[in-house]
PDB file of N, CA and C in Angstrom:
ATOM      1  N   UNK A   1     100.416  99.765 105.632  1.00  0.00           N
ATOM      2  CA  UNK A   1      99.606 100.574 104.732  1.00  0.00           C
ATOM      3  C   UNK A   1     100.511 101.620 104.054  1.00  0.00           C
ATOM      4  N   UNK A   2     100.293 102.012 102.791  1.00  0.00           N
ATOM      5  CA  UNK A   2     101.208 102.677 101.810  1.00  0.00           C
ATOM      6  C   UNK A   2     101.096 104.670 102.391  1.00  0.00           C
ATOM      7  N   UNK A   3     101.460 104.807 102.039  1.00  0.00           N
ATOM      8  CA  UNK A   3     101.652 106.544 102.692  1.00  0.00           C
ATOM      9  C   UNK A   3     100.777 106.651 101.257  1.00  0.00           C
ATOM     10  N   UNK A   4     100.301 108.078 101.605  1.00  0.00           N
ATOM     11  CA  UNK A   4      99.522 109.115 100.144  1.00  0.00           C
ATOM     12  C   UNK A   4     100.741 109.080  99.114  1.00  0.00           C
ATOM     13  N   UNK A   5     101.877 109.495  99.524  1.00  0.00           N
ATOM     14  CA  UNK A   5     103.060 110.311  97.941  1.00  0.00           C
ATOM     15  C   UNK A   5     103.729 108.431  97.834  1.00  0.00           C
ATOM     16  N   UNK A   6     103.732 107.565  98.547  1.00  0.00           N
ATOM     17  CA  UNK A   6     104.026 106.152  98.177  1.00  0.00           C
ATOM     18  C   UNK A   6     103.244 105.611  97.090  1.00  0.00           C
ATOM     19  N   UNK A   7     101.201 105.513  97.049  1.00  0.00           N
ATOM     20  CA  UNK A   7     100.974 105.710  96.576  1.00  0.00           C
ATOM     21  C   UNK A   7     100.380 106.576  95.015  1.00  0.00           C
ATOM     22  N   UNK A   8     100.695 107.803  95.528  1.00  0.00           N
ATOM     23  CA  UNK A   8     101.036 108.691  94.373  1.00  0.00           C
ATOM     24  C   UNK A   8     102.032 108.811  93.358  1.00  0.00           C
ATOM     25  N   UNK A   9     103.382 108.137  93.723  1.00  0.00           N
ATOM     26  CA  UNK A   9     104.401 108.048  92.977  1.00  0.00           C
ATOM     27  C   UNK A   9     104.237 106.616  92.090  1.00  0.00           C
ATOM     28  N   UNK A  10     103.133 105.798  92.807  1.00  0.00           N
ATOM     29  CA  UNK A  10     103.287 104.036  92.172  1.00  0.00           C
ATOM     30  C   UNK A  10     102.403 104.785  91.033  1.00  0.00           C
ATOM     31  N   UNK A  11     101.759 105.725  91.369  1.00  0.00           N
ATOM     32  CA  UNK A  11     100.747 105.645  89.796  1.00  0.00           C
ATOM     33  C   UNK A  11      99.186 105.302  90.895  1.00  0.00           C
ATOM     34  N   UNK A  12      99.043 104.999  91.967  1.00  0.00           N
ATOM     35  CA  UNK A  12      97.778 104.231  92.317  1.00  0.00           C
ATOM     36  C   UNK A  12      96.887 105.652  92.352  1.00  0.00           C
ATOM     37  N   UNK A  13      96.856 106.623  92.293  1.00  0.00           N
ATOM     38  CA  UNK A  13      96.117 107.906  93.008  1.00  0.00           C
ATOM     39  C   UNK A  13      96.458 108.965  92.459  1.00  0.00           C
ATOM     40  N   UNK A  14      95.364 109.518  92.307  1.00  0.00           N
ATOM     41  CA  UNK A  14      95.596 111.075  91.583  1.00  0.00           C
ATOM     42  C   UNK A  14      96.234 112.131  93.087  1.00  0.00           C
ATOM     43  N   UNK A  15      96.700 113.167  92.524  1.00  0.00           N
ATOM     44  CA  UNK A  15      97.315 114.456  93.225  1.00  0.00           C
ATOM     45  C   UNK A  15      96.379 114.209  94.062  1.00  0.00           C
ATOM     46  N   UNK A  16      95.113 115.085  93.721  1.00  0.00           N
ATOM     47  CA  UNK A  16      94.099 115.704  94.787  1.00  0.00           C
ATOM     48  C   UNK A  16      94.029 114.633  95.729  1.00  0.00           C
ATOM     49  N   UNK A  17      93.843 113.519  95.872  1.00  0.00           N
ATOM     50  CA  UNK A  17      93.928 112.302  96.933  1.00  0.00           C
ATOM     51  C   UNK A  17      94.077 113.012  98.157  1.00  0.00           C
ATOM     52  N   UNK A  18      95.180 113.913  97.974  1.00  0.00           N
ATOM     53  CA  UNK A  18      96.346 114.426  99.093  1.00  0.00           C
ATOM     54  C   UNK A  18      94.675 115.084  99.946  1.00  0.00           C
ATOM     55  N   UNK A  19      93.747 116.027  99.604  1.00  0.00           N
ATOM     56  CA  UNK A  19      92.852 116.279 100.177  1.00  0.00           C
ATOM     57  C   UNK A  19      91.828 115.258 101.280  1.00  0.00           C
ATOM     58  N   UNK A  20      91.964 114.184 100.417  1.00  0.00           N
ATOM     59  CA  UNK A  20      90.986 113.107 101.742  1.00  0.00           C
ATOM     60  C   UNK A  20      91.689 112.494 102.496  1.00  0.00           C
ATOM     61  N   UNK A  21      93.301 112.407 102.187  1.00  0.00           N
ATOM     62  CA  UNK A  21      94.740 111.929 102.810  1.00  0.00           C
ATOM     63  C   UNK A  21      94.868 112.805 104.545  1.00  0.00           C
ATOM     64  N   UNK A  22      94.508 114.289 104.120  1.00  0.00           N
ATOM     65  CA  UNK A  22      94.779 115.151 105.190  1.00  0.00           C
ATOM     66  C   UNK A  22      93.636 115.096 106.129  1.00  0.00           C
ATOM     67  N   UNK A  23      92.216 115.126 105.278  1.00  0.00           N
ATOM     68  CA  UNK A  23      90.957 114.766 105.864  1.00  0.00           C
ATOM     69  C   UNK A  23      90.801 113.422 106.919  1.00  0.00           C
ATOM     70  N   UNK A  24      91.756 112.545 106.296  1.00  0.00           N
ATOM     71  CA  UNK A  24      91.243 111.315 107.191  1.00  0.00           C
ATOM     72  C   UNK A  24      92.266 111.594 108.382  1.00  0.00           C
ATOM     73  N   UNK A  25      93.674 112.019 108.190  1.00  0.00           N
ATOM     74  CA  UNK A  25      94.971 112.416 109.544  1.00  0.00           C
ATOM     75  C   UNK A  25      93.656 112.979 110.208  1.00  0.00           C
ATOM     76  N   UNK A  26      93.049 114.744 110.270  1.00  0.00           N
ATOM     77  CA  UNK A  26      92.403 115.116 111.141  1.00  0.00           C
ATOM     78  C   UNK A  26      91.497 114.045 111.705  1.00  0.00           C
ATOM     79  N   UNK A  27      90.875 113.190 111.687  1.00  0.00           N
ATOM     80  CA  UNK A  27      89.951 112.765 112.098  1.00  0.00           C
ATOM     81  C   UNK A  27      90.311 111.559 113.080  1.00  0.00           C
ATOM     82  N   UNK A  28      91.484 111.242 112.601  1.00  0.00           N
ATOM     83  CA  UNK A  28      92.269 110.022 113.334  1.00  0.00           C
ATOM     84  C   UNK A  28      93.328 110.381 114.945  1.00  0.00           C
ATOM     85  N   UNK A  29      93.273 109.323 115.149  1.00  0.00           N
ATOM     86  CA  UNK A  29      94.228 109.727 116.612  1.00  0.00           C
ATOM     87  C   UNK A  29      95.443 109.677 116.468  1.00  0.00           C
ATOM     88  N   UNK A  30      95.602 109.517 115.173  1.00  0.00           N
ATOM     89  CA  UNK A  30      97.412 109.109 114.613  1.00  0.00           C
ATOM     90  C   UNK A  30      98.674 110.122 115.143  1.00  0.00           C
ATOM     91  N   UNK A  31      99.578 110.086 116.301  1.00  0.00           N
ATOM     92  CA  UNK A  31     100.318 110.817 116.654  1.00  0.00           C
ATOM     93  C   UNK A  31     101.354 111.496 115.747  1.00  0.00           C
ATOM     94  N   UNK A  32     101.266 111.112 114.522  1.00  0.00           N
ATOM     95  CA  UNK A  32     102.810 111.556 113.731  1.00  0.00           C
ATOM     96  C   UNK A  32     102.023 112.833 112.788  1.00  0.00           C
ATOM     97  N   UNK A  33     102.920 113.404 112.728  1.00  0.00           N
ATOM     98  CA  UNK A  33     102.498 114.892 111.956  1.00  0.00           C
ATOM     99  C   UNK A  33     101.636 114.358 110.860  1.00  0.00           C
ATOM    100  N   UNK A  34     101.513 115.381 109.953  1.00  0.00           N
ATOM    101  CA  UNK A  34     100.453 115.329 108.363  1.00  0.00           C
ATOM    102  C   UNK A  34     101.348 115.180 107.882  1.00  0.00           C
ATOM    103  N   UNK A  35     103.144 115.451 107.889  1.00  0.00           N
ATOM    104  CA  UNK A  35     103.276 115.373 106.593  1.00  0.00           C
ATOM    105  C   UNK A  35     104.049 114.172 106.714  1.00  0.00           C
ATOM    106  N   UNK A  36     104.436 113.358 107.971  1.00  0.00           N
ATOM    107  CA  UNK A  36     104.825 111.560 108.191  1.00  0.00           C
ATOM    108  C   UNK A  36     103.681 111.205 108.022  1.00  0.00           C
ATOM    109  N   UNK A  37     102.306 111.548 108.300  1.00  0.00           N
ATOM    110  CA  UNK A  37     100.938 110.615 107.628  1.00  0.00           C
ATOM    111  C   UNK A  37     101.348 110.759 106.238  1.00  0.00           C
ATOM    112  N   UNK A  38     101.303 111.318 105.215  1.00  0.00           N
ATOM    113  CA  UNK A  38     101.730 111.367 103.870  1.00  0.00           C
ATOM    114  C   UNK A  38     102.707 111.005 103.252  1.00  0.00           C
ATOM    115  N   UNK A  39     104.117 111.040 104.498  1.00  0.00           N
ATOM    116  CA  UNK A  39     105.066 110.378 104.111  1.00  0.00           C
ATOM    117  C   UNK A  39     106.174 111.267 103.210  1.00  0.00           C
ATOM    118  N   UNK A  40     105.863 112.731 103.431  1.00  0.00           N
ATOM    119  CA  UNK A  40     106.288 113.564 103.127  1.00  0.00           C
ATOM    120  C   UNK A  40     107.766 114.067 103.355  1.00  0.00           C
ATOM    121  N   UNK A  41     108.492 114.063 103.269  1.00  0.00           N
ATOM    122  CA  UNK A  41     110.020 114.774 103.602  1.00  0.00           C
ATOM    123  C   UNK A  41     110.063 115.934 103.705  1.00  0.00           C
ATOM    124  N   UNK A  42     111.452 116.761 104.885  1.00  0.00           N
ATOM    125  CA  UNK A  42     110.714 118.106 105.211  1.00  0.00           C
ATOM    126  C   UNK A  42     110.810 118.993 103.483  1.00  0.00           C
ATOM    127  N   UNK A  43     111.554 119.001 102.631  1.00  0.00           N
ATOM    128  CA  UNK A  43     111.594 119.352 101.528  1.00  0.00           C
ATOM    129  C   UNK A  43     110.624 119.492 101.016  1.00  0.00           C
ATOM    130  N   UNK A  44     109.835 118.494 100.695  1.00  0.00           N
ATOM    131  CA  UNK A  44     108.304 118.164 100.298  1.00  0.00           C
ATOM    132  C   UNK A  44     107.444 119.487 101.172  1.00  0.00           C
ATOM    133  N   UNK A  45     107.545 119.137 102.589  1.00  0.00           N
ATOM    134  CA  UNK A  45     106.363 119.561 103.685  1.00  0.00           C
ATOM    135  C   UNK A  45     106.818 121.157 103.233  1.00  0.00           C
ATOM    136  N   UNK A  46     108.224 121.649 103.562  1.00  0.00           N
ATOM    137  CA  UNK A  46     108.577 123.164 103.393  1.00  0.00           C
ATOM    138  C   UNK A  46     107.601 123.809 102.043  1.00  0.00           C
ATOM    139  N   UNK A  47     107.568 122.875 100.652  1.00  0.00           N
ATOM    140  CA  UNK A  47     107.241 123.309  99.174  1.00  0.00           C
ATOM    141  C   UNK A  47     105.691 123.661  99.453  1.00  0.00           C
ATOM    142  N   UNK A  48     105.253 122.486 100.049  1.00  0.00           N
ATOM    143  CA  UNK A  48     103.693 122.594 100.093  1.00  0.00           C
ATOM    144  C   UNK A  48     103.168 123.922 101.205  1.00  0.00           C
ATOM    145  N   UNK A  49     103.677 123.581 101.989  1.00  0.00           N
ATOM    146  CA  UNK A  49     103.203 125.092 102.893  1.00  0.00           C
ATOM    147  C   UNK A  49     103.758 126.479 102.813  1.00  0.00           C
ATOM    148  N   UNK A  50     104.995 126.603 102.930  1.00  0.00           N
ATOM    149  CA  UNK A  50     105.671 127.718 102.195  1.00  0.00           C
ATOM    150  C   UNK A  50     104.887 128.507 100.773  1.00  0.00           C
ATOM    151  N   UNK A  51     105.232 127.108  99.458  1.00  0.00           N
ATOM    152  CA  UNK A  51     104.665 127.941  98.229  1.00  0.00           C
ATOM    153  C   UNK A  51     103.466 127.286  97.943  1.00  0.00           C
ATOM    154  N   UNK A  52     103.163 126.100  98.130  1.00  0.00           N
ATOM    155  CA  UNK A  52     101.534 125.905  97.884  1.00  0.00           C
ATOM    156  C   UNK A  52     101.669 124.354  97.444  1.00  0.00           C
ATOM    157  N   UNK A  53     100.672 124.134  96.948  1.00  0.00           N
ATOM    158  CA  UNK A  53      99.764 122.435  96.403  1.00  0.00           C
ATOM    159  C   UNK A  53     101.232 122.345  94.885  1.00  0.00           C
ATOM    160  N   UNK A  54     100.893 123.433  94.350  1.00  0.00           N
ATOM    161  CA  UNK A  54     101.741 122.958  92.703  1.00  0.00           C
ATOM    162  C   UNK A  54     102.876 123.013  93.131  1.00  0.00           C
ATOM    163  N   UNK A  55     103.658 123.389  94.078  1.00  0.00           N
ATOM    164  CA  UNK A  55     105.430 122.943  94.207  1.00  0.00           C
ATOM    165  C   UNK A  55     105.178 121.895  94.904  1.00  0.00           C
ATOM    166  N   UNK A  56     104.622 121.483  95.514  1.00  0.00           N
ATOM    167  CA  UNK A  56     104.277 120.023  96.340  1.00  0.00           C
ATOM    168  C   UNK A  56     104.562 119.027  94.460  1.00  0.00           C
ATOM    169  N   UNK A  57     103.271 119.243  93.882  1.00  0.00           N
ATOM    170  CA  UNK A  57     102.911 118.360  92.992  1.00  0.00           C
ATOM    171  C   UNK A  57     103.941 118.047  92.228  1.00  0.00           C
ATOM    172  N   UNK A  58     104.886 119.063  91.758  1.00  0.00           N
ATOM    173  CA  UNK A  58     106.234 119.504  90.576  1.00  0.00           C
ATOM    174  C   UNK A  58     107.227 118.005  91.298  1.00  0.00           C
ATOM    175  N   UNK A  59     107.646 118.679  93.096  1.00  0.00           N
ATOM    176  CA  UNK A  59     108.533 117.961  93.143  1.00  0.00           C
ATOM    177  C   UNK A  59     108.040 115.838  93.439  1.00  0.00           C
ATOM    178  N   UNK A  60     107.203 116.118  93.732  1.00  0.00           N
ATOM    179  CA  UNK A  60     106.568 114.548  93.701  1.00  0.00           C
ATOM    180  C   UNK A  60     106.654 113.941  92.118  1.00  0.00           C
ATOM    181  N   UNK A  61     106.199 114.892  91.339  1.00  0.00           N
ATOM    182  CA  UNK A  61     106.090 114.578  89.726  1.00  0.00           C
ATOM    183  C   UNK A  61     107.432 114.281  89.190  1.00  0.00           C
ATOM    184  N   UNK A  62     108.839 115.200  89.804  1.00  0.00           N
ATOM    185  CA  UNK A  62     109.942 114.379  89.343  1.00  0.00           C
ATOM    186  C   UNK A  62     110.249 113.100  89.734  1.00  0.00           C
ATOM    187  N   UNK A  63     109.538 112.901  90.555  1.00  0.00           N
ATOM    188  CA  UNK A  63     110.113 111.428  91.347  1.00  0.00           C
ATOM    189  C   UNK A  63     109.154 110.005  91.029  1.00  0.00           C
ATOM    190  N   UNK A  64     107.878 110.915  90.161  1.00  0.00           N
ATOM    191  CA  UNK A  64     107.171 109.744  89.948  1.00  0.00           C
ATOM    192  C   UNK A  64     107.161 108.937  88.731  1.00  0.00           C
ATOM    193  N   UNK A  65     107.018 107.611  88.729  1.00  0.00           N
ATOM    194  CA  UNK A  65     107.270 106.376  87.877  1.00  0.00           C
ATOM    195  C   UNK A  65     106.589 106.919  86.901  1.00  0.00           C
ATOM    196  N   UNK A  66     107.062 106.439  85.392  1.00  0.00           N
ATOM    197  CA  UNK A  66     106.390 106.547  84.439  1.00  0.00           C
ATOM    198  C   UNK A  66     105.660 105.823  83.900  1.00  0.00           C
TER     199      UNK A  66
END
């Protein structure tokens, strides 16, 4: 199964996704952090919690397909 930012970078899923992405980790028994459920790198994980959702989005957005 594709990670959230795997899918987010193909183009399959909008940003906000990332909200029912984190919603479904809590609910699951999945042992690996939120941000290996997402598939996140610590770079990624540092942007999003440190400064917020839009440095998350910026650095995913350089990396995503056009």
């Amino acid at each position: 199964m594709a990670t959230y930012k795997e899918r987010y970078l193909a183009g399959e899923i909008e940003f906000e996704e990332i909200d029912e992405y984190s919603y479904q980790w809590g609910m699951s028994d999945d042992e690996r952090t939120l941000a290996q459920y997402l598939g996140l790198n610590a770079q990624e994980e540092d942007a999003w919690v440190s400064v917020g959702e839009d440095a998350l989005k910026e650095l995913l957005d350089k990396q995503r397909k056009k």
